[in-house]
Protein backbone atom coordinates (compact mmCIF):
# COMPACT_ATOMS: atom_id res chain seq x y z
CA UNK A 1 -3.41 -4.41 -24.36
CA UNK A 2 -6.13 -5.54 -21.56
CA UNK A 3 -7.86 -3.05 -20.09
CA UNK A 4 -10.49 -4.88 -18.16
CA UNK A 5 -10.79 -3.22 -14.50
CA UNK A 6 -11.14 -5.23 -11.42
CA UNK A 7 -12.27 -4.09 -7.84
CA UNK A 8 -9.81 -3.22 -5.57
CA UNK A 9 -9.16 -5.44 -2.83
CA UNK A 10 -9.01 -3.78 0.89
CA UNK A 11 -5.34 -3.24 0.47
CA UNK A 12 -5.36 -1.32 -2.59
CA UNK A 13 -8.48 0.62 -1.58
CA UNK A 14 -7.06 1.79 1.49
CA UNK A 15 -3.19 2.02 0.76
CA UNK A 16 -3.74 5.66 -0.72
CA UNK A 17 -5.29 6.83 2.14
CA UNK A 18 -2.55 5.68 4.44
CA UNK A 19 -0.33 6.98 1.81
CA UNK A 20 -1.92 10.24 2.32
CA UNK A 21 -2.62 10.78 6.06
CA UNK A 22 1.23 9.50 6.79
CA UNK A 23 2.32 12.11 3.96
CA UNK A 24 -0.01 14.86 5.56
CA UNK A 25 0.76 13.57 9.07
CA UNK A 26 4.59 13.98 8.70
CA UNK A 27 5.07 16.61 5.67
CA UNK A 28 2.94 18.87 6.84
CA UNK A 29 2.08 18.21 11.09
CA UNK A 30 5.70 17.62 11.78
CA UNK A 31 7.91 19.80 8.64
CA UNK A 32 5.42 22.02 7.80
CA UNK A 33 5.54 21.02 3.91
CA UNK A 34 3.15 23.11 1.75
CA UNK A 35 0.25 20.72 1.80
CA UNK A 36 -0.81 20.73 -1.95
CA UNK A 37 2.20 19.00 -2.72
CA UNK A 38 1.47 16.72 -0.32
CA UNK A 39 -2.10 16.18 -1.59
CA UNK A 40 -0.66 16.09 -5.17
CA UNK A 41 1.91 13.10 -4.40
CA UNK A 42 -1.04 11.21 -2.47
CA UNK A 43 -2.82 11.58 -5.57
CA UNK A 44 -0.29 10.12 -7.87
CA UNK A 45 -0.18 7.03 -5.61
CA UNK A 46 -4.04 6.99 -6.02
CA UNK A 47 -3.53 6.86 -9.33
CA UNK A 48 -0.39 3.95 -9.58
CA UNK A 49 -3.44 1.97 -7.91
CA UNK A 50 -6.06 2.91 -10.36
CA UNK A 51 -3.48 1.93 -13.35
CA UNK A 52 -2.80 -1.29 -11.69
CA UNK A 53 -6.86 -1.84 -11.61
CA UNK A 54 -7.12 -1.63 -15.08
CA UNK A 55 -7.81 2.08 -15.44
CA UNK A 56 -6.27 4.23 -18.01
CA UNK A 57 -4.79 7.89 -18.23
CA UNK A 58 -7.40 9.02 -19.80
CA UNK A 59 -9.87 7.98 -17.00
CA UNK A 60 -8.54 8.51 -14.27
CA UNK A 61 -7.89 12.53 -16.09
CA UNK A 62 -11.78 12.33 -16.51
CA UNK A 63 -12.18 11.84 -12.99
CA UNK A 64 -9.58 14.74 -11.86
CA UNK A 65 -11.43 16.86 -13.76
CA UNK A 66 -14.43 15.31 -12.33
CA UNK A 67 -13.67 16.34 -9.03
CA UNK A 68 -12.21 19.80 -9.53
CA UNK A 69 -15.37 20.39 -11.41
CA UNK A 70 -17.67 19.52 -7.92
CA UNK A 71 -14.69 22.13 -6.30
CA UNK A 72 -15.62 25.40 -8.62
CA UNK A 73 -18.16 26.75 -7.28
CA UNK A 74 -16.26 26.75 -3.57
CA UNK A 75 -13.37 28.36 -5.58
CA UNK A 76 -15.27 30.69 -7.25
CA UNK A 77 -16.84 32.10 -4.05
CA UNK A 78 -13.69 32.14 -2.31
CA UNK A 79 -12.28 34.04 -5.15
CA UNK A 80 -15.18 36.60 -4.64
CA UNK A 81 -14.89 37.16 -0.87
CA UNK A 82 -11.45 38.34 -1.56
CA UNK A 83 -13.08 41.23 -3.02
CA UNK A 84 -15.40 41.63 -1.13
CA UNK A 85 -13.37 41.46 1.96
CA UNK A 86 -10.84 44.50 0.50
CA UNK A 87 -13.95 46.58 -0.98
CA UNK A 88 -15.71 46.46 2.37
CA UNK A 89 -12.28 47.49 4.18
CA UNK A 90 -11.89 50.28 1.82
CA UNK A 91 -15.31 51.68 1.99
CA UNK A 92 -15.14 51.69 6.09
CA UNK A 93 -18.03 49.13 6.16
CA UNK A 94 -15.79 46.72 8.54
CA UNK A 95 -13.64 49.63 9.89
CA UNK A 96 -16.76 50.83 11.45
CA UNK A 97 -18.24 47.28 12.39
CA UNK A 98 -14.40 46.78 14.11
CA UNK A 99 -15.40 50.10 15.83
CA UNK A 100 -18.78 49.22 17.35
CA UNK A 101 -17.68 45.91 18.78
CA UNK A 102 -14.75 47.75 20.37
CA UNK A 103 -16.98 50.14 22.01
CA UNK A 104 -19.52 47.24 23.39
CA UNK A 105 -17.93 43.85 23.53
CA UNK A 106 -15.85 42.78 26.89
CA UNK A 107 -12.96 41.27 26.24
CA UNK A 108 -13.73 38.28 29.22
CA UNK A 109 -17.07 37.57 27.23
CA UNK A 110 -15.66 37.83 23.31
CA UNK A 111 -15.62 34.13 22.48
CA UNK A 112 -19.39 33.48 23.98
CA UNK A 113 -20.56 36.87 22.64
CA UNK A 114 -19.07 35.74 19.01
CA UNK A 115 -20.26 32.17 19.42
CA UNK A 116 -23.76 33.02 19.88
CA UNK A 117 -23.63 35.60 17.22
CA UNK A 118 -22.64 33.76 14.67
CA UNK A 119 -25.18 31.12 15.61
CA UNK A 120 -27.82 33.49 15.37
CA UNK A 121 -27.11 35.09 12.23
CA UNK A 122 -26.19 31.95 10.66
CA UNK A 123 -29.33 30.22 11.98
CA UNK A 124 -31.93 32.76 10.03
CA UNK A 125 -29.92 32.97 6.75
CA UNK A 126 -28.62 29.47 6.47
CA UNK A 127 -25.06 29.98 5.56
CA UNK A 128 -21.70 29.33 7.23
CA UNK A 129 -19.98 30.74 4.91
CA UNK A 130 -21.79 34.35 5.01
CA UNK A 131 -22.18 34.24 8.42
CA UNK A 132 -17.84 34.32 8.64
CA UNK A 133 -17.54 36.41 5.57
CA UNK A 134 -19.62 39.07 7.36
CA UNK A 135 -19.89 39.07 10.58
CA UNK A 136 -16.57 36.81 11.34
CA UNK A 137 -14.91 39.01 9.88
CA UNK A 138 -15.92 42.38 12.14
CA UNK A 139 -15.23 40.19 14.67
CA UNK A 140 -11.65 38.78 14.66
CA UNK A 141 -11.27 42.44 14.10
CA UNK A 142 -12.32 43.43 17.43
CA UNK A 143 -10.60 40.40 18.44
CA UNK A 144 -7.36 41.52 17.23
CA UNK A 145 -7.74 45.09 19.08
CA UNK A 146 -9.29 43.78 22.37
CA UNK A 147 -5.92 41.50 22.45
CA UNK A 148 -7.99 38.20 22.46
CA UNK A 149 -5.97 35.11 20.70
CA UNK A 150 -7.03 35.47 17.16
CA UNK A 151 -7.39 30.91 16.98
CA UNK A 152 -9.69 31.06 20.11
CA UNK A 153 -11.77 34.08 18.30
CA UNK A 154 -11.72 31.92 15.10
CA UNK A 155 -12.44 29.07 16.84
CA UNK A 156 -15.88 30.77 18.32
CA UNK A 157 -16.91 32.07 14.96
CA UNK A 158 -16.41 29.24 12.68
CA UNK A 159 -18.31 26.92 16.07
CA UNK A 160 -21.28 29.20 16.02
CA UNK A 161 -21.79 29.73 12.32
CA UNK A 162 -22.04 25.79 11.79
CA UNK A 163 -24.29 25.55 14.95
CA UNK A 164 -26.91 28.05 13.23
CA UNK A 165 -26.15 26.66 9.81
CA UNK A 166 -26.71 22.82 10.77
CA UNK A 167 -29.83 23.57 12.71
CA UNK A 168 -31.54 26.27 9.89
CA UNK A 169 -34.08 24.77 7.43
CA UNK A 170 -32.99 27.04 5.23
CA UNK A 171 -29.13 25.34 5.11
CA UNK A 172 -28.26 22.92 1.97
CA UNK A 173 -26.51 20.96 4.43
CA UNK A 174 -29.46 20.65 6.20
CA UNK A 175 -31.89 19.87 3.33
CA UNK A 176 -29.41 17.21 1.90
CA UNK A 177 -28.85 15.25 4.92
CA UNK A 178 -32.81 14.08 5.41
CA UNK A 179 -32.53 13.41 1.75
CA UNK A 180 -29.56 10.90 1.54
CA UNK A 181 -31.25 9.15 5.15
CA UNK A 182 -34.59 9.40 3.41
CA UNK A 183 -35.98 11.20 6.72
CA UNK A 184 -38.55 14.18 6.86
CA UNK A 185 -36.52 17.33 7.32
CA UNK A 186 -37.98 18.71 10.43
CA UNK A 187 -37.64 15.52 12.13
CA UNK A 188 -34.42 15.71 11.32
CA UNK A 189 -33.61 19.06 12.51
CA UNK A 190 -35.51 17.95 16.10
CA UNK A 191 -33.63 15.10 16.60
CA UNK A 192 -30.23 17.01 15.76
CA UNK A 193 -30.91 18.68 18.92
CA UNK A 194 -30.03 15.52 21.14
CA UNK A 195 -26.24 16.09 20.00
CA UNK A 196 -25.76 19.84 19.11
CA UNK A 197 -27.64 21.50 21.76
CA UNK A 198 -25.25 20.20 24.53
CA UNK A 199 -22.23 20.38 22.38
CA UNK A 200 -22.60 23.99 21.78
CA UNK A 201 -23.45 24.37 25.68
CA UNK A 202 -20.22 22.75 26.11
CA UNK A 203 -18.65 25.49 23.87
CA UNK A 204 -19.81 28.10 25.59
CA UNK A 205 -18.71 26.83 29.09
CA UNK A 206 -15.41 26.40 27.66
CA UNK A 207 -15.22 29.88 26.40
CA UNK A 208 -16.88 31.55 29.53
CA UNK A 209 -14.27 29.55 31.99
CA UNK A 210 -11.41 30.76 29.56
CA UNK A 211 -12.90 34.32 28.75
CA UNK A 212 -13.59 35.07 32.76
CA UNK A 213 -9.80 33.24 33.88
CA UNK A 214 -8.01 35.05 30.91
CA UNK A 215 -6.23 38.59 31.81
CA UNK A 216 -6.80 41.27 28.85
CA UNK A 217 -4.52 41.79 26.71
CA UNK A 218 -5.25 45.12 25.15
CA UNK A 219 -5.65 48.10 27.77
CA UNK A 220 -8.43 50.27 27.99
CA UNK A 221 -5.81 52.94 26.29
CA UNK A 222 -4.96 50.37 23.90
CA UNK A 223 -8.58 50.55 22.28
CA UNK A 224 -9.21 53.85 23.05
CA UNK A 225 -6.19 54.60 20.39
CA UNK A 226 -7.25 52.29 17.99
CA UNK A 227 -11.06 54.09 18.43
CA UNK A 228 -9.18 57.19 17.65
CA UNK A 229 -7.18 55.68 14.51
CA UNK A 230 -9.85 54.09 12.76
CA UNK A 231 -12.29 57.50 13.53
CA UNK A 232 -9.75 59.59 11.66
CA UNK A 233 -8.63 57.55 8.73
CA UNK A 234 -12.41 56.20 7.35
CA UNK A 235 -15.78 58.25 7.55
CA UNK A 236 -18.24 56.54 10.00
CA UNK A 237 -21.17 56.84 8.49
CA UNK A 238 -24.03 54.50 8.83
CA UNK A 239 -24.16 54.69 5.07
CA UNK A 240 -21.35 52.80 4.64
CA UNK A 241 -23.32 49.38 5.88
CA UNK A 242 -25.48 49.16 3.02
CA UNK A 243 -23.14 46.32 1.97
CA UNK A 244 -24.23 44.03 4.69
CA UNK A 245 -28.44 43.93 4.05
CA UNK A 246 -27.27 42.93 0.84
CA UNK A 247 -25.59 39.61 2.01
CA UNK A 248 -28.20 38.79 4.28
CA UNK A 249 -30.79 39.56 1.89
CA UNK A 250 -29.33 37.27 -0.71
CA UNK A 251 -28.47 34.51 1.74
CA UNK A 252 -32.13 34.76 3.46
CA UNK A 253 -33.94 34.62 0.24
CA UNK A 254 -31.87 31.87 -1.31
CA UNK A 255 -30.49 34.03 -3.94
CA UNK A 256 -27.23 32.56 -5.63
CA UNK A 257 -24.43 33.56 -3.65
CA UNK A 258 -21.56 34.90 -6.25
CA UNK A 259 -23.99 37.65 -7.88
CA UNK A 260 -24.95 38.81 -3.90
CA UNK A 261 -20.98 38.92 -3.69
CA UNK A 262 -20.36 40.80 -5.99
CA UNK A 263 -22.85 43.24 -6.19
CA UNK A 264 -22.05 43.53 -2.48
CA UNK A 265 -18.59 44.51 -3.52
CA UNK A 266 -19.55 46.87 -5.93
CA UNK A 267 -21.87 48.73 -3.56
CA UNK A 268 -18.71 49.04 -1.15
CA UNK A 269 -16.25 50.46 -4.17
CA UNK A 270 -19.12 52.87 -5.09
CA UNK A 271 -19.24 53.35 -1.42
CA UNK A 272 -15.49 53.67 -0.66
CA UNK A 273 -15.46 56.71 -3.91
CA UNK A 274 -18.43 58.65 -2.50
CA UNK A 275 -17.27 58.41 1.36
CA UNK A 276 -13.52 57.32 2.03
CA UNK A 277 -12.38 60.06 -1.32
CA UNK A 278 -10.69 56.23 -3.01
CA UNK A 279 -10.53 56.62 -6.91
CA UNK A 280 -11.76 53.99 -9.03
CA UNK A 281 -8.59 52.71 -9.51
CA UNK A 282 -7.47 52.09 -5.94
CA UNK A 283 -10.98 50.22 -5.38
CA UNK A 284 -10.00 48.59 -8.51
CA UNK A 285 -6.62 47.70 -7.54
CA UNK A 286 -8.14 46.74 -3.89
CA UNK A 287 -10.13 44.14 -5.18
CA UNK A 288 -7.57 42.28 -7.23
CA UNK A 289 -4.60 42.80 -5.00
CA UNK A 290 -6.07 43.46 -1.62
CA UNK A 291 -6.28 46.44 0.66
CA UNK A 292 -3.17 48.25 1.96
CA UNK A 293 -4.06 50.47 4.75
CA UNK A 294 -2.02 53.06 5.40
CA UNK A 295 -3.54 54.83 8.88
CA UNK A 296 -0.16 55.25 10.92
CA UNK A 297 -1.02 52.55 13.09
CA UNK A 298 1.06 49.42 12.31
CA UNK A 299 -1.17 47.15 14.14
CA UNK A 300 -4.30 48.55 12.59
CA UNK A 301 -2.61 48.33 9.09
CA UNK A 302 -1.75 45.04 9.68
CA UNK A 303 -5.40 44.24 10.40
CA UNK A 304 -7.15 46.19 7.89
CA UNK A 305 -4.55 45.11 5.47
CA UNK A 306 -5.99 41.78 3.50
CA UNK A 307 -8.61 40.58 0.83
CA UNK A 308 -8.35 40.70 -2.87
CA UNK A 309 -9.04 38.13 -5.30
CA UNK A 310 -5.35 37.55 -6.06
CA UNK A 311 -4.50 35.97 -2.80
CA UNK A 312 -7.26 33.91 -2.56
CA UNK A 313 -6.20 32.34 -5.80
CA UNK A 314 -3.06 30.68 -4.42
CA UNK A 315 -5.64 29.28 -2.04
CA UNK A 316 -7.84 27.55 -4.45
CA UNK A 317 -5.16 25.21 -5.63
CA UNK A 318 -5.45 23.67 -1.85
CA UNK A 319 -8.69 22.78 -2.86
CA UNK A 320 -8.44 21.78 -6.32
CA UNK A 321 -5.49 19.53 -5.32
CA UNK A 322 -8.09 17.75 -2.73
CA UNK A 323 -10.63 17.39 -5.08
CA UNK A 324 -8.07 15.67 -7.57
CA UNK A 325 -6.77 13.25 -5.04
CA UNK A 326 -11.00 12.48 -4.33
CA UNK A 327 -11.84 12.35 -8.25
CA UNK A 328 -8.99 9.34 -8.86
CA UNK A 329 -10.73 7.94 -5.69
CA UNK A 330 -14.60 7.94 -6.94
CA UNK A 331 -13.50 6.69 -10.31
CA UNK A 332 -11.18 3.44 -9.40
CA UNK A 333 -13.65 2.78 -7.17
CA UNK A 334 -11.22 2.95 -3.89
CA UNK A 335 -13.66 5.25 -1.29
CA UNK A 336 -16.58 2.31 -2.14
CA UNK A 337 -14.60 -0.59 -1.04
CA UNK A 338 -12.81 1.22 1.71
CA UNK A 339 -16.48 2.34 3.17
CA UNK A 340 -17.73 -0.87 2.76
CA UNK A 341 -14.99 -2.84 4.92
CA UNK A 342 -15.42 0.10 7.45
CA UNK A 343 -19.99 -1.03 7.50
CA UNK A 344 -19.08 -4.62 7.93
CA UNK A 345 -17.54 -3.72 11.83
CA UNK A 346 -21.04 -3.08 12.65
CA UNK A 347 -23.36 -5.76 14.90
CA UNK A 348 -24.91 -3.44 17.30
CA UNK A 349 -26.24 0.12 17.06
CA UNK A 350 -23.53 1.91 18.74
CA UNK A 351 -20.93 -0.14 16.63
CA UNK A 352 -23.26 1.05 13.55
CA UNK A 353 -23.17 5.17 14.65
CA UNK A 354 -20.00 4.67 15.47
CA UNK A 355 -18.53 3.55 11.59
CA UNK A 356 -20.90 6.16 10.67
CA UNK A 357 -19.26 8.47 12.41
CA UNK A 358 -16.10 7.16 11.29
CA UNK A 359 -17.10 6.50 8.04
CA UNK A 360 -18.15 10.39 7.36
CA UNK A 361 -15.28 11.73 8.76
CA UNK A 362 -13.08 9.49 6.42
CA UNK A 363 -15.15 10.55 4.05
CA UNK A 364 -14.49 13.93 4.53
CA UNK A 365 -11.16 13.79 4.84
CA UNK A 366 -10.49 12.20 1.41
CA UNK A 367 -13.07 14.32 -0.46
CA UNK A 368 -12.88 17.57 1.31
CA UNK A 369 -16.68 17.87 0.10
CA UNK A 370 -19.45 19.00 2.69
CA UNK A 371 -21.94 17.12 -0.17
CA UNK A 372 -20.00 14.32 -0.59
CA UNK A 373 -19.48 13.89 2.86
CA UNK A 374 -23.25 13.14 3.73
CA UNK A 375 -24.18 11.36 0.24
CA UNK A 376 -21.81 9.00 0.40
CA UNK A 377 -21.81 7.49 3.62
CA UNK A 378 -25.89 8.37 3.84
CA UNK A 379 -26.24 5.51 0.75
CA UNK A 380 -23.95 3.25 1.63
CA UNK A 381 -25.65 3.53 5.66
CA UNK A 382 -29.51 3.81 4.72
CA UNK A 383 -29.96 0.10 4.57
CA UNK A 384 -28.33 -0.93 7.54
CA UNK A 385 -30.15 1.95 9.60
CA UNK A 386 -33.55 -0.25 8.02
CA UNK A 387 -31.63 -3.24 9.10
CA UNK A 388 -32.08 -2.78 12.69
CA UNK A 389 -35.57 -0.95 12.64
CA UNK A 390 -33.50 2.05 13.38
CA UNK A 391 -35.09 5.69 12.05
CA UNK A 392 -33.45 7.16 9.12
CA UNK A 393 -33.43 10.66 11.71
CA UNK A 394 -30.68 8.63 13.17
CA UNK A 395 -28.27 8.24 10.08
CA UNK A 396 -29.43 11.78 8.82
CA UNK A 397 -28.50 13.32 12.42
CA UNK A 398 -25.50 11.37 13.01
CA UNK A 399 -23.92 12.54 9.40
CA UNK A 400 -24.00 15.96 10.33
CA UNK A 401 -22.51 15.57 13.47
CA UNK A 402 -19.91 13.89 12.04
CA UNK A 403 -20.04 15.73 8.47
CA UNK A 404 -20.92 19.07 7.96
CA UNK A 405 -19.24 20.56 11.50
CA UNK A 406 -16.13 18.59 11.11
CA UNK A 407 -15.61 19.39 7.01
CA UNK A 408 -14.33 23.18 8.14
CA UNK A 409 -11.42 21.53 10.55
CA UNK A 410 -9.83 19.82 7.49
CA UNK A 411 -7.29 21.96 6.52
CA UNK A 412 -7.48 20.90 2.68
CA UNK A 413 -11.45 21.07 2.33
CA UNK A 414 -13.14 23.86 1.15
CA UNK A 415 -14.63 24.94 4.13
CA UNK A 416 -11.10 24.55 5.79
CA UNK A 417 -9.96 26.90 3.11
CA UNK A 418 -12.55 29.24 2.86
CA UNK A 419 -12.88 29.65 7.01
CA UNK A 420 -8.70 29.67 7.09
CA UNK A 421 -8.39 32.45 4.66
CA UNK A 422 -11.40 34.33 5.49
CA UNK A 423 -10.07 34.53 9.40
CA UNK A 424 -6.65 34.88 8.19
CA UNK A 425 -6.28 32.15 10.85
CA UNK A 426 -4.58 28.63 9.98
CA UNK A 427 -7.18 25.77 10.50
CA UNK A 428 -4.95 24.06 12.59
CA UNK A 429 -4.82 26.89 15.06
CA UNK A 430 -8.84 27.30 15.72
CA UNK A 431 -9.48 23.64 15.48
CA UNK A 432 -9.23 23.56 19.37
CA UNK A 433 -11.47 25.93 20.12
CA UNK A 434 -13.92 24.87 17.54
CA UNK A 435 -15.99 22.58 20.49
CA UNK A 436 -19.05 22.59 19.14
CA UNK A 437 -17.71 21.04 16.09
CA UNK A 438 -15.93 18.04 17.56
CA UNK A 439 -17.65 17.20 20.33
CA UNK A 440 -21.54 16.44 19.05
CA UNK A 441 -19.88 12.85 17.24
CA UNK A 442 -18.95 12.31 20.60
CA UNK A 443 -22.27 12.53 21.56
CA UNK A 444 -23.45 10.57 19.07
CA UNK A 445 -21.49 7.44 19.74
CA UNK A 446 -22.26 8.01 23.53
CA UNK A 447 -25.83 7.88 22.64
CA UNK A 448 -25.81 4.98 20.12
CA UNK A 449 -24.20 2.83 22.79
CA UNK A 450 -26.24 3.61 25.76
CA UNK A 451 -29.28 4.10 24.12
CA UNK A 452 -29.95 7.56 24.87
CA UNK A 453 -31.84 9.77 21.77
CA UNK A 454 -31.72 6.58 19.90
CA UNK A 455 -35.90 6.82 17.98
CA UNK A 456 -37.04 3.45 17.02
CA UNK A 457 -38.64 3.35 13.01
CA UNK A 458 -42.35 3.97 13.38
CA UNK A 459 -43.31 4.07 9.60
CA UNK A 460 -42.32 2.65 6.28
CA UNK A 461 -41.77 6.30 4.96
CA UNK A 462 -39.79 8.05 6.70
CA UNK A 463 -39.96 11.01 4.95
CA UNK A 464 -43.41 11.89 6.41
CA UNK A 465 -43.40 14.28 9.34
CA UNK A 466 -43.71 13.06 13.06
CA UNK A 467 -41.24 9.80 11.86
């Protein structure tokens, strides 16, 4: 039997990709199919390519596993904030957060109040992800009781936790995007300013127009009951936030992020004996299962009720699916040849941002990976970018604009996941209000056609500051 591989020509590398935004397009836009089937049948035409290429079962398994390997860690931390999510519930840390927005947030300024929150928070510890785990959380609760649409709220949150984590020196994203440009990271994160600073400012328009138009939903009696509920069925004591310095102290000082987790969650259950009277079993329970809350208030038990590693299980195989469909990808070579076809469009600069912008966003579409997003298109772009005496700032700038803020608004990626089932909110449903995150590619292609924030290359390496 010959098993010599060839390269796949333009309609084999991008047939499973059609394959799999017509499958996701129709199964799951217009009949609402579960999507990891979806993703698993776009996979096995992935691999009916790969076979015909030459590559074996055995190889293209390697590469599955591959892929699902580069998806762990995501899973893993998902799996985590489950618990973390029902031991902070049950030790009154986010009962009492839920409280103190209630008491000082308006409903007509929620969405800019949570926008520029998250922003902050997210801009000194670096992290998306802990920025929604902790604070996003509090808030959608405050959203739910102030009657504010729970995918606008979303929509703020997840917009101002990747504002503060694309612009923070202390974000991987924004370490890893100099480094596949080859640009100095500072520069970088100056020049990122061109495009995010007035899409966020955009964001925040939209959400003031809507907040100050929009009639409240919850009345002032309305909160005041759900003040009273949560004040009689969990101890407010300012003892019961320990749990939060934790997170920020781990995701400040760089610390890995599962141990911070977890010990965060273990602080709560210890918390949640000591304060809310729970015994070690019902914490135990809690973190597996999730927490039930039983206050006498449907609408605050339906809030409060959530987390637990268990459910965010059946969430993981979203992701793992995704990453299996990307793995078969990588290894028969399809996402190379399909990228390069997209470069060769390119004969001015705002044809060249422009397939980089629509060569990340492919990119992240098919691999669901934040990383994977910004290497790939950042090697395959770098020499182009040189090409036209253009500054690697450029490619590095334009790949998170088109990268890292748009990963979390694909529903099968692992930021999609993680901010879906964190907010309890389907991606589709805070994609819209998620400005920031959709607009700044806009602003990229605007400026790489008119000219505007376009920096000329001043130096042969790049990677020096004031490039």
């Amino acid at each position: 039997m010959n098993n010599e591989r060839r390269q796949p020509t333009a309609l084999e590398a991008f047939l499973p990709f059609i394959f799999m935004a017509l499958l996701l397009g129709v199964g799951y836009g217009v009949y609402r199919l579960r999507i990891e089937v979806l993703l698993i049948a776009a996979a096995a035409v992935a691999g009916l390519v790969a076979v015909r290429l030459g590559y074996t079962w055995a190889e293209l398994q390697s590469g599955i596993i591959e892929g699902i390997a580069k998806a762990l860690p995501a899973a893993l931390i998902l799996v985590c904030v489950g618990a973390l999510i029902s031991t902070w519930i049950a030790a009154g840390t986010i009962p009492l957060l839920l409280r103190l927005g209630l008491h000082t947030i308006s409903p007509r300024f929620f969405l800019v109040t949570a926008c520029v929150l998250c922003s902050f928070v997210s801009l000194f510890t670096g992290t998306s992800w802990g920025t929604v785990g902790t604070i996003g959380i509090a808030l959608m609760g405050v959203a739910a009781g102030l009657g504010v649409p729970l995918g606008a709220a979303a929509g703020a949150i997840v917009a101002g936790a990747y504002f503060g984590d694309k612009l923070s020196p202390f974000s991987d994203t924004t370490n890893l995007a100099p480094v596949a440009a080859q640009s100095n990271l500072f520069d970088h994160i100056r020049h990122m300013l061109w495009t995010t600073a007035p899409a966020w400012t955009l964001g925040l328009l939209v959400y003031l127009v809507v907040g100050l138009q929009a009639e409240p939903a919850a009345s002032p009696e309305r909160v005041a009951a759900i003040l009273d509920t949560l004040g009689n069925a969990f101890v407010m004591s300012p003892w019961v936030l320990l749990p939060l310095p934790v997170v920020l102290y781990f995701a400040v000082r760089k610390r890995p992020t599962i141990p911070g987790i977890l010990l965060a969650s273990a602080l709560a259950g210890v918390i949640a004996i000591i304060f809310q009277g729970e015994s070690i079993n019902d914490v135990a329970e809690a973190a597996v299962t999730g927490y039930v809350a039983d206050t006498g208030d449907p609408a605050v038990d339906g809030l409060l009720s959530r987390g637990g590693m268990g459910p965010m299980m059946e969430v993981t195989l979203i992701v793992f699916a995704a990453f299996s469909f990307a793995g078969i990808a990588n290894r028969a070579g399809l996402l190379d040849v399909a990228l390069g076809h997209l470069m060769r469009l390119t004969r001015t600069t705002g044809q060249l941002i422009a397939a980089t912008v629509g060569s990340t966003i492919f990119t992240a579409l098919i691999t669901g990976s934040s990383y994977l997003t910004i290497l790939l298109p950042g090697e395959l772009f770098a020499p182009a970018y040189r090409k036209r005496n253009l500054a690697a700032k450029n490619l590095s700038r334009t790949l998170e604009d088109s990268g890292t803020v748009v990963v979390p608004l694909i529903p099968w990626s692992a930021a999609g996941v993680f901010m879906a089932a964190t907010l309890d909110v389907p991606t589709l449903s805070y994609l819209p209000w998620a400005v920031m995150n959709y607009t700044g590619f806009l602003f990229a292609i605007l400026y790489g056609f008119s000219g505007i924030g376009i920096a000329p290359r001043v130096r042969e390496d790049e990677t020096l500051a004031g490039s």
